[in-house]
N, C-alpha and C. Protein backbone atom coordinates (compact mmCIF):
# COMPACT_ATOMS: atom_id res chain seq x y z
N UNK A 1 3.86 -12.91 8.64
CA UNK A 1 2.76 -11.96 8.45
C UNK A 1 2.82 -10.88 9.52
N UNK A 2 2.61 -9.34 9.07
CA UNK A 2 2.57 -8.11 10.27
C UNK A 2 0.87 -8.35 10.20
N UNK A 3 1.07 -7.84 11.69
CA UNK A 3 -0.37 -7.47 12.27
C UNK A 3 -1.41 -7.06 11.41
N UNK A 4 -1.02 -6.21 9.92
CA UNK A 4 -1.66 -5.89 9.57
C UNK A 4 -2.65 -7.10 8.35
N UNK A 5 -1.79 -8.13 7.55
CA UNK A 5 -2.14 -8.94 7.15
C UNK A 5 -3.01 -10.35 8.03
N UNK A 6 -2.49 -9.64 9.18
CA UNK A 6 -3.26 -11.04 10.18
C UNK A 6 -4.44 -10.36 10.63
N UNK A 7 -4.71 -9.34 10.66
CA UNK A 7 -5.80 -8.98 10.25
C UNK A 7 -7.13 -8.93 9.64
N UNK A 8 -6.40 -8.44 8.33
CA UNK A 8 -7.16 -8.60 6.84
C UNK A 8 -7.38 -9.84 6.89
N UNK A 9 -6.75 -11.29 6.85
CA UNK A 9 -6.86 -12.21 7.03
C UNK A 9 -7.99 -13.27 7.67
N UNK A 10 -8.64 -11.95 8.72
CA UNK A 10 -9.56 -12.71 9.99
C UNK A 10 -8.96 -13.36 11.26
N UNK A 11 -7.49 -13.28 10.97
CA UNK A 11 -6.85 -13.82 11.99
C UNK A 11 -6.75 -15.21 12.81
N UNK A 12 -6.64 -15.60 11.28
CA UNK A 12 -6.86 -17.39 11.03
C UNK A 12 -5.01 -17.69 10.21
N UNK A 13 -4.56 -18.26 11.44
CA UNK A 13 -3.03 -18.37 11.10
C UNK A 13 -3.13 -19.89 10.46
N UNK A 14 -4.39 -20.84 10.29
CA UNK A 14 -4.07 -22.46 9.64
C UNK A 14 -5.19 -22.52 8.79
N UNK A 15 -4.24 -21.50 7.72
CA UNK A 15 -4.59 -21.80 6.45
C UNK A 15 -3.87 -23.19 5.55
N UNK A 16 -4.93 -23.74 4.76
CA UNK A 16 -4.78 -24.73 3.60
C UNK A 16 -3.74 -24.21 3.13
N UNK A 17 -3.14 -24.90 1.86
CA UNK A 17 -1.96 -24.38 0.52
C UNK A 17 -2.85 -24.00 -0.37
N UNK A 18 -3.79 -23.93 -0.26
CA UNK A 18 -4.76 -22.84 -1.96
C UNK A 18 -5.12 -22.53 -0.89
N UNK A 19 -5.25 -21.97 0.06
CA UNK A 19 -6.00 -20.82 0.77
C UNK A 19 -4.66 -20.18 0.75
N UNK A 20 -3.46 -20.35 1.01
CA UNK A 20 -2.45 -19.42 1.26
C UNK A 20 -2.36 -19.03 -0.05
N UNK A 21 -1.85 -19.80 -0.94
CA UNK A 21 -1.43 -19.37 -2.24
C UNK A 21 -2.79 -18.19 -3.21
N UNK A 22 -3.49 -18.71 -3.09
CA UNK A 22 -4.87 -17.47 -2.97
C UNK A 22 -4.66 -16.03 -2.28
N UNK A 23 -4.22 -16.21 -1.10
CA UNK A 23 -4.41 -14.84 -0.70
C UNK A 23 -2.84 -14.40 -0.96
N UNK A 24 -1.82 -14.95 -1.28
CA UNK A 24 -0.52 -14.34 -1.75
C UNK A 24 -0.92 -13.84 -2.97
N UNK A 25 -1.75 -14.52 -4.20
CA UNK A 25 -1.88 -14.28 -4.88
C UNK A 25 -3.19 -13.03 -4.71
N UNK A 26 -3.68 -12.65 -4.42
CA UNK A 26 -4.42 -11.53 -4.02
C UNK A 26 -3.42 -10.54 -3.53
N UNK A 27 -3.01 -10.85 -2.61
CA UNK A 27 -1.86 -9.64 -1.56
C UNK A 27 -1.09 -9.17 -3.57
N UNK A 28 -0.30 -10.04 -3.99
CA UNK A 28 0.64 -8.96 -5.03
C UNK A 28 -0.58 -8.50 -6.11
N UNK A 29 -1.78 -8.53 -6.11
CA UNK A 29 -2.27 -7.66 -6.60
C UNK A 29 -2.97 -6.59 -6.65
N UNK A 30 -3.34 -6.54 -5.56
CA UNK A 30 -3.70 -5.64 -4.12
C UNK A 30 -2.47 -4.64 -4.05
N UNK A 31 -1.55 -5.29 -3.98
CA UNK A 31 -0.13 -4.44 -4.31
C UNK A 31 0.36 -3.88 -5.62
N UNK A 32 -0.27 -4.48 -6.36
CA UNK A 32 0.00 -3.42 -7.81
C UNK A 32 -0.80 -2.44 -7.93
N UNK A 33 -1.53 -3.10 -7.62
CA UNK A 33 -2.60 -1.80 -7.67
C UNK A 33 -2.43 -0.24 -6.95
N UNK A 34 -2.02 -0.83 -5.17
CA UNK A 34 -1.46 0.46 -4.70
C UNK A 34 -0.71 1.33 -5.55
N UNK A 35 0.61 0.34 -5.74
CA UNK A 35 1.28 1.16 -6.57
C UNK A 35 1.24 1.61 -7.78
N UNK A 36 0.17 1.32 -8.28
CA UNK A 36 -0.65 2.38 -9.73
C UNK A 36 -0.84 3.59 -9.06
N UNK A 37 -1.98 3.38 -8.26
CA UNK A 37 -2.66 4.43 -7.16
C UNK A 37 -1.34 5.62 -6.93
N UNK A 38 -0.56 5.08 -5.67
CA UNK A 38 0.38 6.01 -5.91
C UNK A 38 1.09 6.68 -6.53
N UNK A 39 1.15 5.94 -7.77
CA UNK A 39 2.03 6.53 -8.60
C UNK A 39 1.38 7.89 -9.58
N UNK A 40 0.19 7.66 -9.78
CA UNK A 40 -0.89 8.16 -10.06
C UNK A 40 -1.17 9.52 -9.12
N UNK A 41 -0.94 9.69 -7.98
CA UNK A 41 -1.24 10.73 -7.14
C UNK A 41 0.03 11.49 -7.39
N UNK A 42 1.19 11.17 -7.66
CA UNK A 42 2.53 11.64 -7.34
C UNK A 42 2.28 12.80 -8.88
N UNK A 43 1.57 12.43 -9.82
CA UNK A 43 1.65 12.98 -11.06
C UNK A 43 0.97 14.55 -10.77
């Protein structure tokens, strides 16, 4: 994780396995989304 996810996170490095898999699963959609967003501005 960069600084920036340990962050967002609260900066709680002992996470559970459904707390991790939760927020991975959040992070790639959080990430599609950017990249709608961007892609969207580029137009």
């Amino acid at each position: 994780m960069d600084s920036v996810e340990y962050r967002l996170y609260g900066g709680d490095m002992s996470l559970s396995g459904n707390d991790a898999a939760e927020l991975i699963d959040l992070q790639e959609r959080a990430e599609k989304v950017l990249s709608v967003l961007r892609s969207d501005q580029h137009e």
